[in-house]
Protein backbone atom coordinates (compact mmCIF):
# COMPACT_ATOMS: atom_id res chain seq x y z
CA UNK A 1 -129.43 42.97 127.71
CA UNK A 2 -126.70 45.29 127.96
CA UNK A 3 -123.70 44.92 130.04
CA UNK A 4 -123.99 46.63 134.06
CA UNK A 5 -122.10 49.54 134.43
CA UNK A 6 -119.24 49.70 136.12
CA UNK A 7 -118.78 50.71 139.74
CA UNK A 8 -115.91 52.57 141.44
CA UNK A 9 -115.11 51.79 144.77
CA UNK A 10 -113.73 54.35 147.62
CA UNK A 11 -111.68 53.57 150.98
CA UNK A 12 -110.55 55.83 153.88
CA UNK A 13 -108.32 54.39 155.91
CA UNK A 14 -109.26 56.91 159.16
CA UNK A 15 -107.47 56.80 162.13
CA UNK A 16 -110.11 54.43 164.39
CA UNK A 17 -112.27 52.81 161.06
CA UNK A 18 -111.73 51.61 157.78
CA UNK A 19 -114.56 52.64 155.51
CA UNK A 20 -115.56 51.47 151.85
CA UNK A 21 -118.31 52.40 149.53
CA UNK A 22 -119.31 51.23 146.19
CA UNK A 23 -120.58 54.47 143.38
CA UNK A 24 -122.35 53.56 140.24
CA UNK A 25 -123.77 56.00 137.74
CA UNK A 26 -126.86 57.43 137.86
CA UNK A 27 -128.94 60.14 135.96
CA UNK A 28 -128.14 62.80 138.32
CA UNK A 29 -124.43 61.90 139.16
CA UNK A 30 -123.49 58.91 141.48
CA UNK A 31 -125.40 57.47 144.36
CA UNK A 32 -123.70 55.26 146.79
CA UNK A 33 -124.98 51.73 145.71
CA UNK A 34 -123.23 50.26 148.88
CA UNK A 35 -120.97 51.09 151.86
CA UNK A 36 -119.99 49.45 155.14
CA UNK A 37 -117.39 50.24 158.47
CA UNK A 38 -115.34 48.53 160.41
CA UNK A 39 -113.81 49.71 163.36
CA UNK A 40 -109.69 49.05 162.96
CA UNK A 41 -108.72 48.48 166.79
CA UNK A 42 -105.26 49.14 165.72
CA UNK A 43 -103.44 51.15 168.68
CA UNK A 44 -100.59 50.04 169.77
CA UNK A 45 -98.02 50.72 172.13
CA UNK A 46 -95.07 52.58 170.81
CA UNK A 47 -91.31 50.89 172.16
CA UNK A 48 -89.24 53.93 171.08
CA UNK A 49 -91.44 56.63 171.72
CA UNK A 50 -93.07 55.59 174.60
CA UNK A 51 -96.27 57.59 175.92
CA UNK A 52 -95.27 59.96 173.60
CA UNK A 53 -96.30 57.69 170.89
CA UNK A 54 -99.00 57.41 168.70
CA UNK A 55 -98.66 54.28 166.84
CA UNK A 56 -101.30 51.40 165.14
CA UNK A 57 -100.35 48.08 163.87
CA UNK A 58 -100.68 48.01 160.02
CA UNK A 59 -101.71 44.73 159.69
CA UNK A 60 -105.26 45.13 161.98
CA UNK A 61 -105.82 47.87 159.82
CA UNK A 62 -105.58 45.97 156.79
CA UNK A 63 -107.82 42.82 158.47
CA UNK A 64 -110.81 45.38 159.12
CA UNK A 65 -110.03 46.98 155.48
CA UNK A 66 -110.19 42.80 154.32
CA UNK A 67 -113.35 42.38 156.78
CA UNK A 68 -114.93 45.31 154.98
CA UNK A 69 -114.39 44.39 151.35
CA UNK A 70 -115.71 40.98 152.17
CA UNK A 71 -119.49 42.46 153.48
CA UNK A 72 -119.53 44.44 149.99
CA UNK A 73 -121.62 42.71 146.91
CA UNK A 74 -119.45 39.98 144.97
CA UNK A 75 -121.26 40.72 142.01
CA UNK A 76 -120.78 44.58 142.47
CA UNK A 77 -117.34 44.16 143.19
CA UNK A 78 -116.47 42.51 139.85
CA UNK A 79 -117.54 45.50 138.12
CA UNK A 80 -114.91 47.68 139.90
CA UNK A 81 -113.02 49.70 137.13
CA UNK A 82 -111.73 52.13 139.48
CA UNK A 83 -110.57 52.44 143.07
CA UNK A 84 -109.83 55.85 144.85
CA UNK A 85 -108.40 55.61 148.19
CA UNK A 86 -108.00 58.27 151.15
CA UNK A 87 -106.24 58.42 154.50
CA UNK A 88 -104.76 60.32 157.41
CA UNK A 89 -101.92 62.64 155.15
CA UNK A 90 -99.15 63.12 157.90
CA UNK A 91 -98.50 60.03 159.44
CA UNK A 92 -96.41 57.67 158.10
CA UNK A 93 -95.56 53.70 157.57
CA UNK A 94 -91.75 51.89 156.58
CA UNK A 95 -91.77 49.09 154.69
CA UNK A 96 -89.38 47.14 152.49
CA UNK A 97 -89.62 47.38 148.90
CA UNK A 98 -89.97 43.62 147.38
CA UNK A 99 -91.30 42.46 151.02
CA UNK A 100 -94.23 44.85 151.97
CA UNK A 101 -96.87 42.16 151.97
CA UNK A 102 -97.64 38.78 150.75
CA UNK A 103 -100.60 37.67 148.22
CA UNK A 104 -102.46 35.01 149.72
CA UNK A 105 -106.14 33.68 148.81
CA UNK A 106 -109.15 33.98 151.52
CA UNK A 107 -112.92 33.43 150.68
CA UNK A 108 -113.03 36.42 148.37
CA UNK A 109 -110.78 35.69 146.41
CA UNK A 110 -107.11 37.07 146.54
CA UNK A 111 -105.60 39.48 148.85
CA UNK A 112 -102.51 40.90 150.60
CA UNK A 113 -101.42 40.73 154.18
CA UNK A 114 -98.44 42.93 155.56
CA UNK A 115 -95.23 41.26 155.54
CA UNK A 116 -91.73 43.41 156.35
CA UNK A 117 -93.61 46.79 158.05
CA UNK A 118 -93.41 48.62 160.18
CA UNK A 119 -95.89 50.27 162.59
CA UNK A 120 -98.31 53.35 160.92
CA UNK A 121 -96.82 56.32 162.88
CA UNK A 122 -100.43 58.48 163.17
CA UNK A 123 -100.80 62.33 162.68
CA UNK A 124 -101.31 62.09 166.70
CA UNK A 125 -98.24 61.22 167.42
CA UNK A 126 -96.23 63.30 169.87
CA UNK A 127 -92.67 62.53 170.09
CA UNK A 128 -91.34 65.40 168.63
CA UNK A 129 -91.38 68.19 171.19
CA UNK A 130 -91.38 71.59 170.07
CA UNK A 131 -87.41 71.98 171.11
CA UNK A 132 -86.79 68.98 168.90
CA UNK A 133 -88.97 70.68 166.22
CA UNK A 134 -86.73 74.27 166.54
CA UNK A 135 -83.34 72.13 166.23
CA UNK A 136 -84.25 71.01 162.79
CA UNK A 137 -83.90 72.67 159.46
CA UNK A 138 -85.97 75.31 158.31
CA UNK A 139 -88.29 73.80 156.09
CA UNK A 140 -88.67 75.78 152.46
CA UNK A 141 -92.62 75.19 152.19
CA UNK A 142 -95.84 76.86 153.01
CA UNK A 143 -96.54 74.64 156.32
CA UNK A 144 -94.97 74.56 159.36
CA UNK A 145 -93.22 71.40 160.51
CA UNK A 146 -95.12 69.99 163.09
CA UNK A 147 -95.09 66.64 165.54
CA UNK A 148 -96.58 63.61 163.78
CA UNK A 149 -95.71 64.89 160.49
CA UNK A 150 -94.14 62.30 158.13
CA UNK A 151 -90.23 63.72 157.96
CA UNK A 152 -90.38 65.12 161.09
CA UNK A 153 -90.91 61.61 162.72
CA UNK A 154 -87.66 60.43 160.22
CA UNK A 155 -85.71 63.27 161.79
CA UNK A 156 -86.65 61.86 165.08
CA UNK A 157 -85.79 58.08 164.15
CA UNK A 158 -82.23 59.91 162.65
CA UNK A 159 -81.42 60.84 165.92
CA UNK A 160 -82.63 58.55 168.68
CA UNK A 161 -82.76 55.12 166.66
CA UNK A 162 -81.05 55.31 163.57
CA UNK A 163 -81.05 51.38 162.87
CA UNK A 164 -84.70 51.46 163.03
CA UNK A 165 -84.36 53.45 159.37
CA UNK A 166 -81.58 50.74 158.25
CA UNK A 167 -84.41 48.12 158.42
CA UNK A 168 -86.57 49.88 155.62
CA UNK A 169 -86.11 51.06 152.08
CA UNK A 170 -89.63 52.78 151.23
CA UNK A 171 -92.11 54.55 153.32
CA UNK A 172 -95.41 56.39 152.71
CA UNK A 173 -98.67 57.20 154.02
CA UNK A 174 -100.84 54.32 155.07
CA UNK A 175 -102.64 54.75 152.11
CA UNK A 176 -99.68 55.15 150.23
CA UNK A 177 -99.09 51.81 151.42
CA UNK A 178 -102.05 50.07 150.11
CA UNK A 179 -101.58 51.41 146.93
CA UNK A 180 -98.44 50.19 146.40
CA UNK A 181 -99.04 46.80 147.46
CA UNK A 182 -102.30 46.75 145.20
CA UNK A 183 -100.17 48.06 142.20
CA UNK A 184 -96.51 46.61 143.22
CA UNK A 185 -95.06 49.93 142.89
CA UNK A 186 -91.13 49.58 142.85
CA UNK A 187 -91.03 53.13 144.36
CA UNK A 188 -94.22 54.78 146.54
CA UNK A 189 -96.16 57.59 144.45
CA UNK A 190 -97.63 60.46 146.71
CA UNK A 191 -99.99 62.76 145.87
CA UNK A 192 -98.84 66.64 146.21
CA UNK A 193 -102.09 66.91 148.94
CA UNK A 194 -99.91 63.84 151.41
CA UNK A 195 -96.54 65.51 150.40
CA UNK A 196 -97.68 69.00 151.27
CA UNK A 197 -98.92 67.03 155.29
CA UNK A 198 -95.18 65.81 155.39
CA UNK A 199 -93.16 68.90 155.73
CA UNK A 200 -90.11 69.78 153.26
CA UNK A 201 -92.19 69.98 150.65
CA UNK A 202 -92.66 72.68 148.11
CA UNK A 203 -96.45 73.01 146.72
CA UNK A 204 -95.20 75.64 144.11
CA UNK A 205 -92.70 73.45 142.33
CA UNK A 206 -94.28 70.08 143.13
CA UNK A 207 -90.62 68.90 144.77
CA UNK A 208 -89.61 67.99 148.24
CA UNK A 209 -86.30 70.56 149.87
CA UNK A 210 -83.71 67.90 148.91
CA UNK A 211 -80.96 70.13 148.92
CA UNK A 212 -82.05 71.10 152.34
CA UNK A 213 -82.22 67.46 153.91
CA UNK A 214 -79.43 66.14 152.37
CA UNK A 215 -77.35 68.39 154.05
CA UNK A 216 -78.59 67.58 157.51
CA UNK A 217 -77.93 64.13 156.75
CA UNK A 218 -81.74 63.32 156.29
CA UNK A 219 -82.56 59.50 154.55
CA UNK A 220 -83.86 60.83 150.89
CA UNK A 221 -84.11 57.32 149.61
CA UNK A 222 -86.94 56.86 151.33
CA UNK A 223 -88.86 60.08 150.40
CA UNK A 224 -91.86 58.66 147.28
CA UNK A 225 -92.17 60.11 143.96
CA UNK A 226 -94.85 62.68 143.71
CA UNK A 227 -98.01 63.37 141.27
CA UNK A 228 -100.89 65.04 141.08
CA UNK A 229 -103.98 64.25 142.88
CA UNK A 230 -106.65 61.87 140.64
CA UNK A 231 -103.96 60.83 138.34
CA UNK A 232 -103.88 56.80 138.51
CA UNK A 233 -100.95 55.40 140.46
CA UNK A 234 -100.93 51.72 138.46
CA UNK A 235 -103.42 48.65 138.37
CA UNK A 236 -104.25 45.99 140.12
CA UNK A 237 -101.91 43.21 140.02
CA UNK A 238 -104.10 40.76 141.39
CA UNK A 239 -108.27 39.67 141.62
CA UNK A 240 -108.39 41.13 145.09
CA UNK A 241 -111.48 40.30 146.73
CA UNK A 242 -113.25 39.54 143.43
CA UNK A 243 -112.22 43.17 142.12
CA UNK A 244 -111.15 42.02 138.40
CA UNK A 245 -106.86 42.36 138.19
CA UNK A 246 -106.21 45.96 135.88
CA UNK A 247 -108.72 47.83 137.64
CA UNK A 248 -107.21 51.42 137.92
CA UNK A 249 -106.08 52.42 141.42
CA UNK A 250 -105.59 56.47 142.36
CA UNK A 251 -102.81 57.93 143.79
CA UNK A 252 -103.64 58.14 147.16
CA UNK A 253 -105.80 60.84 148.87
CA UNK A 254 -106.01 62.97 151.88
CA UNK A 255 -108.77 62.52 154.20
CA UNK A 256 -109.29 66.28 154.35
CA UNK A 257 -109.61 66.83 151.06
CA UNK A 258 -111.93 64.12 150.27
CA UNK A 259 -114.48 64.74 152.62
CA UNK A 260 -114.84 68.49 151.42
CA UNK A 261 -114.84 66.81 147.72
CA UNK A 262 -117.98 64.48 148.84
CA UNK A 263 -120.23 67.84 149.49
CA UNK A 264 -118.69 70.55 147.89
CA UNK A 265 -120.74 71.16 144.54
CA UNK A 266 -120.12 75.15 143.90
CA UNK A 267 -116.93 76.85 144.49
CA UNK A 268 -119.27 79.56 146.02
CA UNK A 269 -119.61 77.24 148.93
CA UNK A 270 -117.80 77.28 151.97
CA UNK A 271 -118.07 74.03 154.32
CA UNK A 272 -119.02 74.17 158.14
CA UNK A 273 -118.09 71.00 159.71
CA UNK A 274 -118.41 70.77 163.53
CA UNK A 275 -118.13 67.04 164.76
CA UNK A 276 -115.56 66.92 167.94
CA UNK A 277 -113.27 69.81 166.14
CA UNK A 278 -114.54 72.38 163.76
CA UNK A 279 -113.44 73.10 160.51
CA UNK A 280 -114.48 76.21 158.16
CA UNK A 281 -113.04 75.34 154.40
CA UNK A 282 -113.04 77.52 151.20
CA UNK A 283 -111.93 76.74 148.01
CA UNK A 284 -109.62 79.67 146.94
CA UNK A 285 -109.75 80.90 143.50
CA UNK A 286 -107.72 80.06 140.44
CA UNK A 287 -104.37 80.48 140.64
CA UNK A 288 -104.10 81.29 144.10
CA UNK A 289 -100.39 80.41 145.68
CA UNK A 290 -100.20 79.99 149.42
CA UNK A 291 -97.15 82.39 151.12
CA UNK A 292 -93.54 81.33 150.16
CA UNK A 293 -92.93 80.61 154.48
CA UNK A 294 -95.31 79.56 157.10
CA UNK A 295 -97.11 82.20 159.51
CA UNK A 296 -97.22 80.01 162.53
CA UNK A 297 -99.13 82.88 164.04
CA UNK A 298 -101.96 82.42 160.89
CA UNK A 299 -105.39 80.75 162.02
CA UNK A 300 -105.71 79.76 158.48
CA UNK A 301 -103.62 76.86 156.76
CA UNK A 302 -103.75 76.42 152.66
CA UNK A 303 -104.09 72.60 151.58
CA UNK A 304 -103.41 71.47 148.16
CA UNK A 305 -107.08 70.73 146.69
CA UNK A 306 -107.17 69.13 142.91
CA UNK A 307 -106.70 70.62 139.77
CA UNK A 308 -104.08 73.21 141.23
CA UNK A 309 -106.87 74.67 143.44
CA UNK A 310 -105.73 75.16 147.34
CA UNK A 311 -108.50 74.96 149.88
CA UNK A 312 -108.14 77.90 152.80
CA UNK A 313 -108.81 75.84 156.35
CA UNK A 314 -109.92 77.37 159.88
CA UNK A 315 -109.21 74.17 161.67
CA UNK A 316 -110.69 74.82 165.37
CA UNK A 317 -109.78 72.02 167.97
CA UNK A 318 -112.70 73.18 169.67
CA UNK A 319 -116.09 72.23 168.27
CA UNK A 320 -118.32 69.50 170.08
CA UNK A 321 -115.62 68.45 172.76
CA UNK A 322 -116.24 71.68 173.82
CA UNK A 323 -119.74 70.32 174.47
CA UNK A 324 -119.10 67.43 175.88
CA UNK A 325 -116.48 68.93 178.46
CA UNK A 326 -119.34 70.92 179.80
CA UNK A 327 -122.05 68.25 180.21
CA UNK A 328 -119.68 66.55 181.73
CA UNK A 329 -119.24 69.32 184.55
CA UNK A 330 -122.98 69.58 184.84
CA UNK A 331 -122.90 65.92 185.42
CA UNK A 332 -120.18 65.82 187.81
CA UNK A 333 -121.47 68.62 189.97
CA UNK A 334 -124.89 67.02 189.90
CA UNK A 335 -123.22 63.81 191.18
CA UNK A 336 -121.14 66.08 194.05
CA UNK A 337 -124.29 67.16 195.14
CA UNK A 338 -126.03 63.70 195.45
CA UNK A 339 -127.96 63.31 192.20
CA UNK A 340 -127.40 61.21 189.35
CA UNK A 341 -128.45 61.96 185.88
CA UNK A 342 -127.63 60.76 182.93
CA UNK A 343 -125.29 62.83 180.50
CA UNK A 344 -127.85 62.31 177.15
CA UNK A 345 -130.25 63.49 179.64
CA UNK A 346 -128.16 66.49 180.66
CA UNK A 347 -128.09 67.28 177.04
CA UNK A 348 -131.27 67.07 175.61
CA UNK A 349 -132.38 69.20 178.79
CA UNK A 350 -129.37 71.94 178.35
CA UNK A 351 -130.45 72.45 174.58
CA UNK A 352 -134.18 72.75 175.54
CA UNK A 353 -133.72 75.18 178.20
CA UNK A 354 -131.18 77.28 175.95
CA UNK A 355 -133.84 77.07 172.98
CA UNK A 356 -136.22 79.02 175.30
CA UNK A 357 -133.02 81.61 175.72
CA UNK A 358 -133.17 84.06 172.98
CA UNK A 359 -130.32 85.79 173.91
CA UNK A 360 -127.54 85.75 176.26
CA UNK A 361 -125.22 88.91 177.52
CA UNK A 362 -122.67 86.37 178.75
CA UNK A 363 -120.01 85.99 176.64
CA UNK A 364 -117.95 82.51 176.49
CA UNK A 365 -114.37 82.36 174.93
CA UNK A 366 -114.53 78.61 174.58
CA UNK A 367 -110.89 77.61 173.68
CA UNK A 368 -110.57 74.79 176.58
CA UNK A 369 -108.16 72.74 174.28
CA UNK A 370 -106.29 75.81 172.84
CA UNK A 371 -105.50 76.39 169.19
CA UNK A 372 -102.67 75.82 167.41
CA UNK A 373 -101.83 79.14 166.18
CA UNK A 374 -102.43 80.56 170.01
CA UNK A 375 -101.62 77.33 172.33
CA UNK A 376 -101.57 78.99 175.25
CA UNK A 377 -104.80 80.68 175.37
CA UNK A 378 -107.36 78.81 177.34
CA UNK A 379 -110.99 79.33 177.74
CA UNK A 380 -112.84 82.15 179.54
CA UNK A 381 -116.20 83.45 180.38
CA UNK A 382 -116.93 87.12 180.76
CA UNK A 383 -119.89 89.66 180.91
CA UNK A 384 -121.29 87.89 183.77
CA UNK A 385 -124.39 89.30 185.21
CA UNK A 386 -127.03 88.09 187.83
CA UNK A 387 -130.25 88.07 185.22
CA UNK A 388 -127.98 85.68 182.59
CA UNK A 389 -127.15 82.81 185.00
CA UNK A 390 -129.73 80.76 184.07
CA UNK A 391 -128.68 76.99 182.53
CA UNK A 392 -130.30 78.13 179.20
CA UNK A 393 -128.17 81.37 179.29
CA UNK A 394 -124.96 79.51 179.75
CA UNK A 395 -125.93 77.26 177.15
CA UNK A 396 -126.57 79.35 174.72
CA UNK A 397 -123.59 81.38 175.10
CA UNK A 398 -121.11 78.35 174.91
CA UNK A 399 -122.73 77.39 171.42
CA UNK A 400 -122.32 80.98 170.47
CA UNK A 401 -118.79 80.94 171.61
CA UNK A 402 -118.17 77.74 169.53
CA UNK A 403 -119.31 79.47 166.49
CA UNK A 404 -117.42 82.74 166.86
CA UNK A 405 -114.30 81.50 167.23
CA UNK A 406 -114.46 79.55 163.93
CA UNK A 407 -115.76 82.83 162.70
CA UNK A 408 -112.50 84.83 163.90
CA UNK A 409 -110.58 82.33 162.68
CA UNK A 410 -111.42 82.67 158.93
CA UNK A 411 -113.71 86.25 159.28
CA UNK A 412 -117.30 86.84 157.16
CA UNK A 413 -114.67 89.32 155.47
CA UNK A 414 -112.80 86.88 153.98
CA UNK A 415 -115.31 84.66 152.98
CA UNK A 416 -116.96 87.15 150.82
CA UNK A 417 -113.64 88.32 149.62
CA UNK A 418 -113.15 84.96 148.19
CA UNK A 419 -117.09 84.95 146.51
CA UNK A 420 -118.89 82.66 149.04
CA UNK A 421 -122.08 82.23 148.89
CA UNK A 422 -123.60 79.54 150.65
CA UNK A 423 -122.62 77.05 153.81
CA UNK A 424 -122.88 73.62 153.52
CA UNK A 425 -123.38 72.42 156.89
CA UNK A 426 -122.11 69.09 158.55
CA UNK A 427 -121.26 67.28 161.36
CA UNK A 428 -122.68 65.26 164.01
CA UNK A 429 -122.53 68.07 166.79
CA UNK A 430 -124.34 70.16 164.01
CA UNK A 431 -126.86 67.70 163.06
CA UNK A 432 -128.09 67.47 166.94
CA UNK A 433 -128.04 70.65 168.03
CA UNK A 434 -130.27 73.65 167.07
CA UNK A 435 -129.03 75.80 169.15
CA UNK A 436 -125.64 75.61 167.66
CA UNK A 437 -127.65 75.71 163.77
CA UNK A 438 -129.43 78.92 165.27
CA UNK A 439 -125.81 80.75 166.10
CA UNK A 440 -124.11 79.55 162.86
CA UNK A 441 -127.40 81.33 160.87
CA UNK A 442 -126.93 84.65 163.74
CA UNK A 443 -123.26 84.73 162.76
CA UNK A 444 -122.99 84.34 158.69
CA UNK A 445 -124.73 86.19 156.67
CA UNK A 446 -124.99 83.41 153.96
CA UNK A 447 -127.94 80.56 153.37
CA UNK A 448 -126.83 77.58 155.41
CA UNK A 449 -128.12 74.16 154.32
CA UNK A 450 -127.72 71.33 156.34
CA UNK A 451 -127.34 67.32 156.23
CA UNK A 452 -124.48 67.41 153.76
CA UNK A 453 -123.06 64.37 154.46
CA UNK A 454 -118.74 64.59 154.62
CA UNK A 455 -117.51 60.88 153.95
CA UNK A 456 -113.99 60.77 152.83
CA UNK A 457 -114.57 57.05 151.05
CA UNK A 458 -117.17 58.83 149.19
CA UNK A 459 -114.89 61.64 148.03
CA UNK A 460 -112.24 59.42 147.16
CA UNK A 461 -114.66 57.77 145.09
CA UNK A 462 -115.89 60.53 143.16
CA UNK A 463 -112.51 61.91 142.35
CA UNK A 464 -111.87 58.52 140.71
CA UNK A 465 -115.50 58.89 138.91
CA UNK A 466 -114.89 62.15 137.65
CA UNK A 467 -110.84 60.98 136.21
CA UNK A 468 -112.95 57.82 134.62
């Protein structure tokens, strides 16, 4: 007879898919009662950036974040106390203050649509070029400025379409966004992890460089009010999709940060994510302050975690693209020469024949889409000899070369400098190839355990669970 317990509900607002799941207690923690997808199909073109532009139209993202709510349990959803919410941290969305969406009613009850906003500006986007970049103040923050980032793309605006800025008075994150709609913020509230993705921000005193972009003429109005990540931004103002009105909403989340939250359990553990990219995380230790200036020459970039704990970040843009590039030869060549096989084919035969390759003298450098602390090195293959030609040698040695460079990025060193003592493994290039799980156990001298699933809804989630 007693009451259920309340849920909490998580979103991540990704850059191709909305996600939502529902947690609910259980003896051992939380267990995800519910979750469901959608993709967002939100690109659009950009008309002051052109190519250059990386842009998505807010209100298809918040249809597929409706479409999702509405698959989730009605009777679930009315025991939301909570709601944590996640997204991509350096992109960034205008709006107007007292016209950022309308409340209307649908068949779950109440719930907002965009109204005055303007397009999300993604963490892809590359209008600023890196001579645009140089001409701009010197930012007084750990990160370097980069294209995409949040006050970067307002310098841009500034200078090649200053009315554009005119039309707005607030701007945010997308996720920023949502919260502030849900909650009717007066003034956006950013969490020190989005502020650090923005640039002109200082993660030491919690404060963005006003001084600094006030005198370069920069739009301050429109910068939010910061706190700290899992502190609650407001309530709900509305039922929204059955979700009773006063549920607490979070201040909104990165992405990053999230999905390292949703499978990190000991700070002894370092995460080993290799999807398309590759990313090697550690959670520093206590009262560890990232450098007064950038190193744009460092592999490793410090994010804000929670709880004043920074996460160190080897953030590889080659992981299982690297992969995929290469089938994609094998296939291409094969079709050159008359053949046609299918690429899943090509791969589940390339893994098999490098699985019966031990070793492999041939050593691959496989940086084919650079890195962003070296941008012009490019990929290269050396060692060569006659007895290591073999499709299962040159297999072998690209997965190797995959997991190396992580490994120089953030060194074994380091890692046990900091106390690691386990890798939790993830990601879907991971998860289907052993030959890659063979390397990574080769390369670090730590236990690896495998399967941990990263979901940023999840994390988001739990960081509200854990604040309940």
């Amino acid at each position: 007879g007693r009451p259920a317990p309340a849920c909490v509900l998580g979103i991540d607002l990704g850059t191709t898919s909305v996600k939502a799941a529902l947690l609910v207690g259980a003896e051992r923690g939380q267990v995800v009662a519910e979750s469901c997808s959608r993709e967002t199909q939100a690109h659009t073109s950009s008309l002051e950036a052109g190519p250059q532009g990386m842009e998505q139209n807010v209100r298809r993202i918040v249809r597929a974040l409706n479409e999702c709510l509405a698959t989730l349990p009605q009777q679930q959803l009315q025991r939301v106390s909570h709601i944590g919410i996640s997204g991509q941290m350096h992109g960034i969305v205008f709006w107007k203050k007292d016209e950022g969406c309308k409340w209307t009613v649908c068949g779950t009850g109440p719930t907002f649509e965009p109204e005055e906003v303007s397009h999300l500006i993604t963490w892809q986007d590359s209008r600023c070029s890196p001579t645009f970049l140089s001409s701009l103040p010197l930012p007084q923050s750990h990160t370097s400025l980069a294209t995409g980032f949040g006050c970067a793309t307002v310098y841009w605006y500034l200078k090649n379409s200053p009315d554009f800025l005119k039309s707005y008075d607030a701007a945010g994150t997308i996720h920023d966004y949502v919260v502030a709609m849900l909650c009717d913020l007066k003034k956006p509230l950013m969490s020190v992890q989005n502020a650090a993705s923005w640039g002109y921000f200082n993660s030491r005193n919690k404060s963005w460089n006003t001084d600094i972009l006030k005198k370069s003429g920069f739009p301050v109005h429109l910068l939010p009010e910061v706190g700290d990540p899992g502190s609650i931004a407001g309530r709900t103002i509305c039922a929204w999709h059955g979700i009773p009105k006063g549920a607490k909403v979070g201040i909104a989340l990165g992405d990053f940060q999230c999905s390292v939250y949703s499978c990190l359990t000991e700070r002894t553990d370092a995460v080993l994510n290799i999807s398309t990219s590759a990313q090697l995380t550690v959670s520093m230790p206590q009262g560890f302050q990232p450098p007064e200036t950038p190193d744009p020459s460092s592999a490793v970039t410090y994010f804000p975690y929670f709880n004043g704990y920074y996460l160190a970040v080897a953030a590889s843009l080659n992981g299982g693209n690297v992969l995929a590039t290469f089938v994609d030869m094998v296939a291409r060549w094969t079709e050159e020469l008359g053949l046609q096989v299918q690429e899943s084919a090509i791969y589940t035969k390339i893994i098999k024949a490098a699985l019966a390759q031990n070793n492999s003298k041939l050593s691959v450098h496989p940086t084919i889409f650079g890195e962003r602390h070296i941008p012009e090195q490019m990929a290269s293959v050396t060692n060569i000899a006659v007895s290591d030609l073999s499709l299962g040698h040159v297999t072998r040695a690209l997965c190797r070369g995959i997991v190396e460079n992580l490994c120089s990025m953030l060194p074994v060193q380091r890692l046990m400098e900091t106390g690691v003592r386990r890798i939790l493994g993830s990601g879907s290039a991971l998860a289907r190839n052993e030959v890659l799980r063979q390397e990574v156990e080769r390369i670090f001298p730590f236990p690896v355990v495998y399967g941990k699933d990263v979901d940023a809804a999840v994390g988001a989630a739990m960081v509200m669970f854990h604040r309940k």
